[in-house]
PDB file of N, CA and C in Angstrom:
ATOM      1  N   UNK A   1       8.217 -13.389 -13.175  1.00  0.00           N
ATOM      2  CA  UNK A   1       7.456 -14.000 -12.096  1.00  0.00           C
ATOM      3  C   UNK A   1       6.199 -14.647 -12.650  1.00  0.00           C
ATOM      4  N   UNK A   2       5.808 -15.380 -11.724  1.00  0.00           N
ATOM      5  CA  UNK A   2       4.078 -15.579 -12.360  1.00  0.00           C
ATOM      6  C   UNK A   2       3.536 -15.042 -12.352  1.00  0.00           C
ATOM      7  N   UNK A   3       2.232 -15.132 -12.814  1.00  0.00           N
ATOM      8  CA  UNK A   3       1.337 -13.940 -13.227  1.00  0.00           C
ATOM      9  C   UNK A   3       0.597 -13.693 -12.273  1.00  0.00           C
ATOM     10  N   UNK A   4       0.634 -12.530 -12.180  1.00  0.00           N
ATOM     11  CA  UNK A   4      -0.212 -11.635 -10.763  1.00  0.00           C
ATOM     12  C   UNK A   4      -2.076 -11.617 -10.625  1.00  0.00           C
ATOM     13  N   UNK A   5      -2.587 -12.103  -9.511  1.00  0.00           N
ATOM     14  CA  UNK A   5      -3.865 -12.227  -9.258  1.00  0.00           C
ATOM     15  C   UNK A   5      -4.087 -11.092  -8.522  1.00  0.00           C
ATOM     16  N   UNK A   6      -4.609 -10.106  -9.194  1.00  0.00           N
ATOM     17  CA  UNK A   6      -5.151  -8.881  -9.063  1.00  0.00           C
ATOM     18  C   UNK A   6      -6.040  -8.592  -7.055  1.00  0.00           C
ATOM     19  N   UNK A   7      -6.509  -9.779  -6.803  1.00  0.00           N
ATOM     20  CA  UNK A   7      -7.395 -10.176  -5.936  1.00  0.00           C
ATOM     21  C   UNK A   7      -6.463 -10.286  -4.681  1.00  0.00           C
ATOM     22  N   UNK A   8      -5.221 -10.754  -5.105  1.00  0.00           N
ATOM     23  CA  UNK A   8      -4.277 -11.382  -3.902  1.00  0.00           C
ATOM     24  C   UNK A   8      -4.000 -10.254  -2.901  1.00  0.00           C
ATOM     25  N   UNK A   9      -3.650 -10.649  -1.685  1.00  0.00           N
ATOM     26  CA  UNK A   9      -3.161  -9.509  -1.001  1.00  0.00           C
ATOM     27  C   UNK A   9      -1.612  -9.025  -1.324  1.00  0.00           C
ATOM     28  N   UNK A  10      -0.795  -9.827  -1.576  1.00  0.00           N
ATOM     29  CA  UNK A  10       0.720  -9.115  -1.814  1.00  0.00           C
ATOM     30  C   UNK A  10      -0.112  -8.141  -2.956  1.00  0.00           C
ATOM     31  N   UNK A  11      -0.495  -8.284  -4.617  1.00  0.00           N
ATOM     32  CA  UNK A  11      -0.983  -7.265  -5.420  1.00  0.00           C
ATOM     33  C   UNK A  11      -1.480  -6.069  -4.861  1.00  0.00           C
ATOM     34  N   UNK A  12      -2.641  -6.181  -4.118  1.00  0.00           N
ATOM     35  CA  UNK A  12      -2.527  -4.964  -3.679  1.00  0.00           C
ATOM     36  C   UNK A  12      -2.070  -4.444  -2.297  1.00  0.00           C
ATOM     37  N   UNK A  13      -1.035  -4.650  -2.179  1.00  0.00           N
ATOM     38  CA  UNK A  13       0.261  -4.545  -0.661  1.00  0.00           C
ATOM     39  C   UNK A  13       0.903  -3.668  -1.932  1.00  0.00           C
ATOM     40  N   UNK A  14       1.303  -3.771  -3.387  1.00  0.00           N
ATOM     41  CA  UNK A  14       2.632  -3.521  -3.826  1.00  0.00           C
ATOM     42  C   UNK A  14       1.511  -2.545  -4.895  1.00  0.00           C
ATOM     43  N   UNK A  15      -0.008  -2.239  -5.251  1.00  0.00           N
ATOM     44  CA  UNK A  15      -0.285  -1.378  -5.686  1.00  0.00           C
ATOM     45  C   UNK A  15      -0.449  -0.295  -4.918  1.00  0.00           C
ATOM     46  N   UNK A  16      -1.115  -0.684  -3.439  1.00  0.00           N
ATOM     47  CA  UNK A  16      -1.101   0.590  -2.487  1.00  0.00           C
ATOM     48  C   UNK A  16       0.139   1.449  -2.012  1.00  0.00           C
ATOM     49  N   UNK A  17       1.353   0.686  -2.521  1.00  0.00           N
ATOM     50  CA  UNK A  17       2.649   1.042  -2.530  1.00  0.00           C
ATOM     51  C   UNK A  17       2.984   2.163  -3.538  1.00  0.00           C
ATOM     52  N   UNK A  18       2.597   1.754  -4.682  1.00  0.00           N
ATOM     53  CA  UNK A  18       2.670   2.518  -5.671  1.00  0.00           C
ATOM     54  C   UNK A  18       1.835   3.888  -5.499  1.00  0.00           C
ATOM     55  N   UNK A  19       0.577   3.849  -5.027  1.00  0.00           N
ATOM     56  CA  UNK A  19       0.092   5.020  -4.861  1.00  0.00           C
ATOM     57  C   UNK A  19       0.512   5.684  -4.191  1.00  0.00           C
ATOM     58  N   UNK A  20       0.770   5.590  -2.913  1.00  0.00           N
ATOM     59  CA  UNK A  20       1.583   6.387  -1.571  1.00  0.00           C
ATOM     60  C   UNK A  20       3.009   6.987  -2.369  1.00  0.00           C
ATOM     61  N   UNK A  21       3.412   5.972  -3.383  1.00  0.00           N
ATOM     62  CA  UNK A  21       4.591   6.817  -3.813  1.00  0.00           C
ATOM     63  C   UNK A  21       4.408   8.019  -4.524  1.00  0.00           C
ATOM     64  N   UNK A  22       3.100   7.636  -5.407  1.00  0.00           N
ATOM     65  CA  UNK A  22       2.957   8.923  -6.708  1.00  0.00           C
ATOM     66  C   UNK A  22       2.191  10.285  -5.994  1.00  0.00           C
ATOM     67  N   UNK A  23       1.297   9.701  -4.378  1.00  0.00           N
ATOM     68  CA  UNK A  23       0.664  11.209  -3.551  1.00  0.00           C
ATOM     69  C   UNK A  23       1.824  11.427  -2.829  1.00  0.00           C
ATOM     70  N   UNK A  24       2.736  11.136  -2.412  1.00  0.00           N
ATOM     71  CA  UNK A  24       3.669  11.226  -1.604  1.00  0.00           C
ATOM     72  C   UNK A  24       4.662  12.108  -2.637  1.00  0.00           C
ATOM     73  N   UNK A  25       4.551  12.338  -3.539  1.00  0.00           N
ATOM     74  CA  UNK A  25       5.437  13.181  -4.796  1.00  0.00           C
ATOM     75  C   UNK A  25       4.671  14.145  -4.832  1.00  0.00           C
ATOM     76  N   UNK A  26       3.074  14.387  -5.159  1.00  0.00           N
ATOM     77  CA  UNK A  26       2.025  15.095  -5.570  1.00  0.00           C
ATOM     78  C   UNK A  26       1.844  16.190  -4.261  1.00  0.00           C
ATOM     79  N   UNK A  27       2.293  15.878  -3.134  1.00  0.00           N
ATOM     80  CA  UNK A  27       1.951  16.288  -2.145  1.00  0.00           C
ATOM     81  C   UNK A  27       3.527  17.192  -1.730  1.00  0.00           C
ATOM     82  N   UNK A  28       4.365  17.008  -2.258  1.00  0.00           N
ATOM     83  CA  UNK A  28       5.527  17.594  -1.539  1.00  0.00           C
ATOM     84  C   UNK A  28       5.579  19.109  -2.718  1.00  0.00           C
ATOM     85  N   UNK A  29       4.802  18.799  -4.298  1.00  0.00           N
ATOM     86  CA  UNK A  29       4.486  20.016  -4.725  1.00  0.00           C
ATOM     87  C   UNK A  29       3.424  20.913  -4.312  1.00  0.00           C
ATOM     88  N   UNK A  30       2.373  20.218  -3.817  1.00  0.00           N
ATOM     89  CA  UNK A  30       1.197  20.925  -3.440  1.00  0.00           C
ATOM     90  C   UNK A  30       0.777  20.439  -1.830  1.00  0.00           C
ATOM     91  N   UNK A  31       1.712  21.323  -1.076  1.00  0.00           N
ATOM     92  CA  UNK A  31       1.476  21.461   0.241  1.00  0.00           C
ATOM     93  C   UNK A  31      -0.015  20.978   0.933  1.00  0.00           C
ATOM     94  N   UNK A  32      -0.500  22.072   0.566  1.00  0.00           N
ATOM     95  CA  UNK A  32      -2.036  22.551   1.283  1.00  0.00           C
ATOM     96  C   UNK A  32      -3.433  21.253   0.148  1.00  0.00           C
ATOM     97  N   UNK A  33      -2.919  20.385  -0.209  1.00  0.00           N
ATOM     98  CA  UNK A  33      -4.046  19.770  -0.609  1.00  0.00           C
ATOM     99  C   UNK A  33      -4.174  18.965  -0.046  1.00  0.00           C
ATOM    100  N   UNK A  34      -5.502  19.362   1.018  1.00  0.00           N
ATOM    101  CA  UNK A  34      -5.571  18.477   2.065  1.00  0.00           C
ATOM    102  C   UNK A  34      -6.504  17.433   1.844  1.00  0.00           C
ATOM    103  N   UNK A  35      -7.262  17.213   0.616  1.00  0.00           N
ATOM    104  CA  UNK A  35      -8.302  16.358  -0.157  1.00  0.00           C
ATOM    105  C   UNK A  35      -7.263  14.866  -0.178  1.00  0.00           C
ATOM    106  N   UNK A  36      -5.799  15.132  -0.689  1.00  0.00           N
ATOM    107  CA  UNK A  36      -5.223  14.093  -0.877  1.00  0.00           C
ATOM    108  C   UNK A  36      -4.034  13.680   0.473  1.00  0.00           C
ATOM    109  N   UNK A  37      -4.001  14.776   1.468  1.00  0.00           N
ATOM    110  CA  UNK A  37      -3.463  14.201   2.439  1.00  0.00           C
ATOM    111  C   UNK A  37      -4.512  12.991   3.209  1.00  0.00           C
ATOM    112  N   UNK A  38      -5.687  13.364   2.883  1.00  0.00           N
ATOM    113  CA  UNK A  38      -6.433  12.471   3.963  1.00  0.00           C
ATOM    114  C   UNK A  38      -6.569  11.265   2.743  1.00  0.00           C
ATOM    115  N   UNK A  39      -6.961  11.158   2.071  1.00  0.00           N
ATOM    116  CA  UNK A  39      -6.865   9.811   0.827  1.00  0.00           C
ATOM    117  C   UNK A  39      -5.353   9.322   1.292  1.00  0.00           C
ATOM    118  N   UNK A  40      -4.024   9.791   0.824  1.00  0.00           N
ATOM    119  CA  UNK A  40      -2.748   8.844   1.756  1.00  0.00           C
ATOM    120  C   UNK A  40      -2.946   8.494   2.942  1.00  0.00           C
ATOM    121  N   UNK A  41      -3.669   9.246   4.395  1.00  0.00           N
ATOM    122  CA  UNK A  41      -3.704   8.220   5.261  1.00  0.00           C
ATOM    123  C   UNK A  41      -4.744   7.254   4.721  1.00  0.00           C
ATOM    124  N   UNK A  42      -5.801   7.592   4.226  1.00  0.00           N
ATOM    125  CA  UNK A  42      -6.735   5.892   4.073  1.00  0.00           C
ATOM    126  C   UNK A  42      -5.705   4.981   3.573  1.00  0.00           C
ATOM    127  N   UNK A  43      -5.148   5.282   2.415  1.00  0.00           N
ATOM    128  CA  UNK A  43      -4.206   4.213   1.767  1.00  0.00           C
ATOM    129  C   UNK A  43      -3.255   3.579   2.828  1.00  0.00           C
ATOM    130  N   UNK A  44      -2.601   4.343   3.761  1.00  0.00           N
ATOM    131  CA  UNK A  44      -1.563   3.771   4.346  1.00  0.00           C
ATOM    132  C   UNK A  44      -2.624   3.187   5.394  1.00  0.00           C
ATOM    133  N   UNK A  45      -3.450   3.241   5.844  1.00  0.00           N
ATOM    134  CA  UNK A  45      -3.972   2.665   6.582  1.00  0.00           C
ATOM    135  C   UNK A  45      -4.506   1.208   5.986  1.00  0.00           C
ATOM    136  N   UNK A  46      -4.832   1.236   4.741  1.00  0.00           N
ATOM    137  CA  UNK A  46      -5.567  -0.085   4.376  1.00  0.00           C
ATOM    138  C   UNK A  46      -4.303  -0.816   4.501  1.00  0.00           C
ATOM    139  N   UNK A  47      -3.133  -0.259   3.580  1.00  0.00           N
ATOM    140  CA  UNK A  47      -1.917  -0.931   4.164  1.00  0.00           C
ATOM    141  C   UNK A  47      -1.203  -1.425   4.915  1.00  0.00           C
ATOM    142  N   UNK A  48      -1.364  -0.882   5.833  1.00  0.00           N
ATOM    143  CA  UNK A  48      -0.936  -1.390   7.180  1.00  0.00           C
ATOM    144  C   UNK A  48      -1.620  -2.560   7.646  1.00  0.00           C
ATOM    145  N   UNK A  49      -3.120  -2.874   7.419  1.00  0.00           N
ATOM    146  CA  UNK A  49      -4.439  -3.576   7.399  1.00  0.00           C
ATOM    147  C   UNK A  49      -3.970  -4.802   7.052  1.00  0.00           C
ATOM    148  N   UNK A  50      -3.644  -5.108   5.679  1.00  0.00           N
ATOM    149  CA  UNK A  50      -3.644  -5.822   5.178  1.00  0.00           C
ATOM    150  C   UNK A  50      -1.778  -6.600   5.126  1.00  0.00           C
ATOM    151  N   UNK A  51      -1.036  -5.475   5.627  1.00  0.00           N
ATOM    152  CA  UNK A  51       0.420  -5.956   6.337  1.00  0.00           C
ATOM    153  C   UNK A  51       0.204  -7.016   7.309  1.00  0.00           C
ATOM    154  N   UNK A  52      -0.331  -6.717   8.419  1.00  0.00           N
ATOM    155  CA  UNK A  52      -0.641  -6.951   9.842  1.00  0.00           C
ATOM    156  C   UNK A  52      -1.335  -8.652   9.474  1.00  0.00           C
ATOM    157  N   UNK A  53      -2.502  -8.224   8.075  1.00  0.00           N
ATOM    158  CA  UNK A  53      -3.408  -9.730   8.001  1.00  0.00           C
ATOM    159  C   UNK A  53      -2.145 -10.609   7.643  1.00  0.00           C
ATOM    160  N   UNK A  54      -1.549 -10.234   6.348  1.00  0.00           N
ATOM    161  CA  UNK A  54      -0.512 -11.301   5.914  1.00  0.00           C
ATOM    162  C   UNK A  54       0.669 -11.985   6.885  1.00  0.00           C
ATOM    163  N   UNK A  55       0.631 -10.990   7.811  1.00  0.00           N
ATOM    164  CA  UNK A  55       2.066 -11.670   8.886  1.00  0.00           C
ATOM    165  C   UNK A  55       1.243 -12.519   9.876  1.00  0.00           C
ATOM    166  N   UNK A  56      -0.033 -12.324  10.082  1.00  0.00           N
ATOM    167  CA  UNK A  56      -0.449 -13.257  10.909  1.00  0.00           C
ATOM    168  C   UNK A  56      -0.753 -14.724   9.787  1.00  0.00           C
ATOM    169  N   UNK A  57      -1.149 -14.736   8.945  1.00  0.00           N
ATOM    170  CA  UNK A  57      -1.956 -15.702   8.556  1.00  0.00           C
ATOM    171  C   UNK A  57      -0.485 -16.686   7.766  1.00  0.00           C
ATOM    172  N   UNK A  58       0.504 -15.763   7.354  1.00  0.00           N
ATOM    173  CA  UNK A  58       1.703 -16.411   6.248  1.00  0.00           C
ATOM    174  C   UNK A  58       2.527 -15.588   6.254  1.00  0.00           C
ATOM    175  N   UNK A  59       3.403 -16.033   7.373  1.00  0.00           N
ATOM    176  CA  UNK A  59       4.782 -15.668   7.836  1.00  0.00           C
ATOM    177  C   UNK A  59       5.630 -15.678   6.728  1.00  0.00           C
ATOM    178  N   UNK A  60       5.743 -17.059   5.878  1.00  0.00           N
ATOM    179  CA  UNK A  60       6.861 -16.581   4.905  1.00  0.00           C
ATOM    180  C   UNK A  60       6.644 -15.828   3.661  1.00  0.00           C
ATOM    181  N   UNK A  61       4.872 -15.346   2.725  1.00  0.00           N
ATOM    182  CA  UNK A  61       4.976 -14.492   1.589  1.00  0.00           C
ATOM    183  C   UNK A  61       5.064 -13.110   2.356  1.00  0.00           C
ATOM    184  N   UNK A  62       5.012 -12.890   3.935  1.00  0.00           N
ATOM    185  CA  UNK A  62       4.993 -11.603   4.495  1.00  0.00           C
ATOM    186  C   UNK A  62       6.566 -11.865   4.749  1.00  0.00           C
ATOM    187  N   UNK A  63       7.687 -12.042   4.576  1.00  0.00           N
ATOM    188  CA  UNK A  63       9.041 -12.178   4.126  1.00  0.00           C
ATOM    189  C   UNK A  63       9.659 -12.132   3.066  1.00  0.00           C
ATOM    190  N   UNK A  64       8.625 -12.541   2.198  1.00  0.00           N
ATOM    191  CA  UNK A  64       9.242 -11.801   1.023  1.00  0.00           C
ATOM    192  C   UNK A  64       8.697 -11.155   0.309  1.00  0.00           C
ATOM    193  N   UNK A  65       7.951 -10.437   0.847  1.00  0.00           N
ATOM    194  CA  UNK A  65       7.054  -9.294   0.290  1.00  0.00           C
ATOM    195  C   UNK A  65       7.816  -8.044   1.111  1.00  0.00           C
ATOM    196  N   UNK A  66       8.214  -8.070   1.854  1.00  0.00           N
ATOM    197  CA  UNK A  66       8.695  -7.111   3.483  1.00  0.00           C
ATOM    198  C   UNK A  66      10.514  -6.982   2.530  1.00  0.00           C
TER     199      UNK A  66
END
């Protein structure tokens, strides 16, 4: 692909992805750490944030980012 602008919103759409995956692992060993349950909702929340901006503003990179 071309080279990724750190700044862009798909970049971090597909890094906040990555994190939710690696607390979303971290969390199914360690139940009760509730320091990082509340850090995954911020994350999924910025996510969602910045989902919501891209489908309004550019219907088609929120298609192929989705």
């Amino acid at each position: 692909k071309k080279e990724e602008n750190r700044g862009s919103v798909e970049f971090q759409i597909v890094s906040f992805t990555n994190k939710i995956r690696r607390l979303t692992s971290h969390l199914e060993l360690h139940k009760k750490d509730y320091l990082s349950q509340r850090g995954l909702r911020k994350i999924l929340g910025k996510r969602q944030r910045l989902l919501s901006y891209l489908s309004k503003t550019n219907k088609i990179r929120y298609k192929e980012l989705i």
